[in-house]
C-alpha atoms as a PDB file:
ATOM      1  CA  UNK A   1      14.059  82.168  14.499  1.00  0.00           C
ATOM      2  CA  UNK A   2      14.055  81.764  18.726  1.00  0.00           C
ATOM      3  CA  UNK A   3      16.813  80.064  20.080  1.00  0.00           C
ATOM      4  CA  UNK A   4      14.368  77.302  21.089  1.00  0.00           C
ATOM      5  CA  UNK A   5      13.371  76.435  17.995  1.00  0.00           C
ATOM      6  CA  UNK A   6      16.796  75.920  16.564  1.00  0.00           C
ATOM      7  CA  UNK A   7      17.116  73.799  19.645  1.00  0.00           C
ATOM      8  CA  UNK A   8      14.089  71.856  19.072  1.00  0.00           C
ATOM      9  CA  UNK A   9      15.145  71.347  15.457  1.00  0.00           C
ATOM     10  CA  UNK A  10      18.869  69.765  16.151  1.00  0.00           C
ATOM     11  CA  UNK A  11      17.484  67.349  19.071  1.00  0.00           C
ATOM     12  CA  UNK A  12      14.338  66.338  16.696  1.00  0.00           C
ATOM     13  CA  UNK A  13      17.089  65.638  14.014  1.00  0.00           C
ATOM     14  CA  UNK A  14      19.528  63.852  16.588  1.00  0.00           C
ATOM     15  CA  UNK A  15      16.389  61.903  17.734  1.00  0.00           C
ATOM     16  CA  UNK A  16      15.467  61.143  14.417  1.00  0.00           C
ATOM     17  CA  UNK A  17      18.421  60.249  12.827  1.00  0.00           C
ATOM     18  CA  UNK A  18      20.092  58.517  15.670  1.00  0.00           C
ATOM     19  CA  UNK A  19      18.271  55.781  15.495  1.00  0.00           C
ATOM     20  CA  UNK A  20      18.691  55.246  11.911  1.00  0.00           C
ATOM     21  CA  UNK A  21      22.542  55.606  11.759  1.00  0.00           C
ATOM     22  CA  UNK A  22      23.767  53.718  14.898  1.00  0.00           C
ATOM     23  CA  UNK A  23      22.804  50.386  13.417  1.00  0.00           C
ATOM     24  CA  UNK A  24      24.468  51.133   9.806  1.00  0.00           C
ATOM     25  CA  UNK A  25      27.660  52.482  10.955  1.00  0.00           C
ATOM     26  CA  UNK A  26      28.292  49.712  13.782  1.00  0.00           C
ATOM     27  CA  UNK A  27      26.905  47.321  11.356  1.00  0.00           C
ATOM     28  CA  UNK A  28      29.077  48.388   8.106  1.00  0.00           C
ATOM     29  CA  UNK A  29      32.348  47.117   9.819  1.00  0.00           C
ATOM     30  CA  UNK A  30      31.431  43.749  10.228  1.00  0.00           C
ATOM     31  CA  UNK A  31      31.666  41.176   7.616  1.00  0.00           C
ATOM     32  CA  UNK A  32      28.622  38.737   7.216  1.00  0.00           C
ATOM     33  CA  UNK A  33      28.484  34.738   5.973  1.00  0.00           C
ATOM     34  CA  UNK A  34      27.497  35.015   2.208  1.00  0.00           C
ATOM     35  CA  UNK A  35      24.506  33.354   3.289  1.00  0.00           C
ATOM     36  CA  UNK A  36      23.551  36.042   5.820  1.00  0.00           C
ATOM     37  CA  UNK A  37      24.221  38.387   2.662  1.00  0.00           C
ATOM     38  CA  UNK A  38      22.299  36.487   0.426  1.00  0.00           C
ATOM     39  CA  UNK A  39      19.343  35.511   3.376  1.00  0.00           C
ATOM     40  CA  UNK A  40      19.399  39.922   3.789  1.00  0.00           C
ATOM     41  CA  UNK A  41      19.286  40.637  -0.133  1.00  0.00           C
ATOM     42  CA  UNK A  42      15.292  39.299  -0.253  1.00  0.00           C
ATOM     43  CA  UNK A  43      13.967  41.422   2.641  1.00  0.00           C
ATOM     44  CA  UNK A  44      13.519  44.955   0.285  1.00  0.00           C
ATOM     45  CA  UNK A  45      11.569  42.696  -2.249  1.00  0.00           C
ATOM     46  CA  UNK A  46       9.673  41.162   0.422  1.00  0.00           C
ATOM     47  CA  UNK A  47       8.868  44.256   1.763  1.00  0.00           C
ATOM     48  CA  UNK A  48       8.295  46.020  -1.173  1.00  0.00           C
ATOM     49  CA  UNK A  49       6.194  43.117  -2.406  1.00  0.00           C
ATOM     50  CA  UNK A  50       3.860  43.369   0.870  1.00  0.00           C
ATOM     51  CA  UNK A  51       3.332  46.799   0.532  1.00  0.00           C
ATOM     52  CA  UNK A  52       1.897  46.274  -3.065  1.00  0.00           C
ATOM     53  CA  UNK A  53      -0.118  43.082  -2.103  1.00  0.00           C
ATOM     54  CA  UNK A  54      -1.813  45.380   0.911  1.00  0.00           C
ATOM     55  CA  UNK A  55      -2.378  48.705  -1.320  1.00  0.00           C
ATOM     56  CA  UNK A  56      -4.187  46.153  -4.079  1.00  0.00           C
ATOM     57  CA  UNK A  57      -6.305  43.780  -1.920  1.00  0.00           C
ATOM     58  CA  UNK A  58      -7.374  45.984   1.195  1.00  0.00           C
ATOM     59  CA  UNK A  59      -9.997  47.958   0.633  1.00  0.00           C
ATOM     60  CA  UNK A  60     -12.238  49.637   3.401  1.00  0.00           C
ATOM     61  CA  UNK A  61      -9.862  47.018   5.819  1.00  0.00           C
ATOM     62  CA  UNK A  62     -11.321  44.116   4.553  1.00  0.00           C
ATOM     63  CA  UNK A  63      -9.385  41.777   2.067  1.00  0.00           C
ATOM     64  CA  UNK A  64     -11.312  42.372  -1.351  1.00  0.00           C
ATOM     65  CA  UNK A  65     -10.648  39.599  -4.003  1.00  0.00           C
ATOM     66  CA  UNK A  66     -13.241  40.091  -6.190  1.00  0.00           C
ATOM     67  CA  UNK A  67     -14.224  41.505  -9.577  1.00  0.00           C
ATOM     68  CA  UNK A  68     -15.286  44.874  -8.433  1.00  0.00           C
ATOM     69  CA  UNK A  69     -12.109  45.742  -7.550  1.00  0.00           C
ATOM     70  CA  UNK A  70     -10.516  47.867  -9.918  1.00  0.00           C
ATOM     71  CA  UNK A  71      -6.690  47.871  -8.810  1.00  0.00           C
ATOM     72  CA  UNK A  72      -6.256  44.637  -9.170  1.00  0.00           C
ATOM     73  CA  UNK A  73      -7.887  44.895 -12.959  1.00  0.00           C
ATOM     74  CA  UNK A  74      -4.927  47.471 -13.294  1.00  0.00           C
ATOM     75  CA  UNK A  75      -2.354  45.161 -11.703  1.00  0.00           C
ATOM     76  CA  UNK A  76      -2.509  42.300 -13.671  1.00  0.00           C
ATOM     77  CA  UNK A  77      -1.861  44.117 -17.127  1.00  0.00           C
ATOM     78  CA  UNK A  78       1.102  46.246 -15.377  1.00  0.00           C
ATOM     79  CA  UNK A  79       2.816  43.086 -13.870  1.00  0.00           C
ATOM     80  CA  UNK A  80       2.619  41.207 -17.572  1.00  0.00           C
ATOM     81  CA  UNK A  81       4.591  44.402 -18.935  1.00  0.00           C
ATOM     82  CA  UNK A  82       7.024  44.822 -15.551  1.00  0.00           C
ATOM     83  CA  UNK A  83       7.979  40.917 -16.092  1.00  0.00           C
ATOM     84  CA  UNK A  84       8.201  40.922 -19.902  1.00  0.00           C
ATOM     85  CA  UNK A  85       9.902  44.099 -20.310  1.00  0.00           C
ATOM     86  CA  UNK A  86      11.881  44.776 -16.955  1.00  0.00           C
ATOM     87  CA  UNK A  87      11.601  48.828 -18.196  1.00  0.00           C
ATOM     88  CA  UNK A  88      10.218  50.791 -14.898  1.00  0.00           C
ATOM     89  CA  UNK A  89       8.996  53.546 -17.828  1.00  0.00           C
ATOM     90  CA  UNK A  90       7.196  51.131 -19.676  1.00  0.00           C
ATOM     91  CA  UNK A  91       5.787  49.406 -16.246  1.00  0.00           C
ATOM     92  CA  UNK A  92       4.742  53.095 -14.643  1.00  0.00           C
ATOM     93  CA  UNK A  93       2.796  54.070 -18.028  1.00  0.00           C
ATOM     94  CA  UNK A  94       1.012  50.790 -18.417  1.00  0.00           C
ATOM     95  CA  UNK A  95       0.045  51.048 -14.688  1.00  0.00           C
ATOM     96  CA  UNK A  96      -1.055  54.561 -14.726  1.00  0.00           C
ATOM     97  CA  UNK A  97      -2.765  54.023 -18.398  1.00  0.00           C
ATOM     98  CA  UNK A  98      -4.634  51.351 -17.364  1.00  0.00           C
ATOM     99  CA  UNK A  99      -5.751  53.195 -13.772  1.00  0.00           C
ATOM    100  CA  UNK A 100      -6.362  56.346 -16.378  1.00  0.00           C
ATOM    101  CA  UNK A 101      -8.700  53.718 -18.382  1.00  0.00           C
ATOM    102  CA  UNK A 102     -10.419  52.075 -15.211  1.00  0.00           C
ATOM    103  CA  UNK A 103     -11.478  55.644 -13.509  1.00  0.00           C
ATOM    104  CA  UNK A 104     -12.804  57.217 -16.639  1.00  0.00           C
ATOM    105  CA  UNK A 105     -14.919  54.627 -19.088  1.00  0.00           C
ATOM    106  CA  UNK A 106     -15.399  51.705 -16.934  1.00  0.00           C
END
């Protein structure tokens, strides 16, 4: 490998990582209100929970609330087994069974 590439390889790194690390080790020493802490402790839901609302309603970038779409056909059943049973195992193979079911006989 060229010298330039290893070069190019550390500063994309640096670059990349920089911006990532800064904030969490300035940010680690300081001690928050609890109800900063607690405030902080919904954003990965709420992010997480966007992400799925947006990757079951958008299709072809239009909101699609309907019957024809199929994901949210496959939702429904995997969300009644994620809230019942709290098992991720359980909640992946209801929501990949039920996809499985959707693409192939329906």
């Amino acid at each position: 490998m060229s010298r330039e590439m290893v070069l190019l390889i550390i500063g994309m790194s640096v670059v990349s990582l920089a911006p990532r690390m800064l904030p969490i080790g300035t940010l680690s020493r300081l001690e928050f209100p609890e109800r900063l802490q607690e405030w902080l402790s919904y954003i990965p839901a709420a992010v997480l929970g966007s992400l799925l609302a947006m990757s079951i309603l958008i299709r072809d970038k239009a909101l699609a609330i309907n019957i024809s779409n199929q994901y949210i056909w496959a939702f429904i059943p995997t969300f009644v087994v994620a809230v019942f049973t709290r098992n991720l195992f359980y909640t992946l193979a209801v929501g990949i069974g039920c996809m499985a079911l959707i693409n192939n006989f329906l």
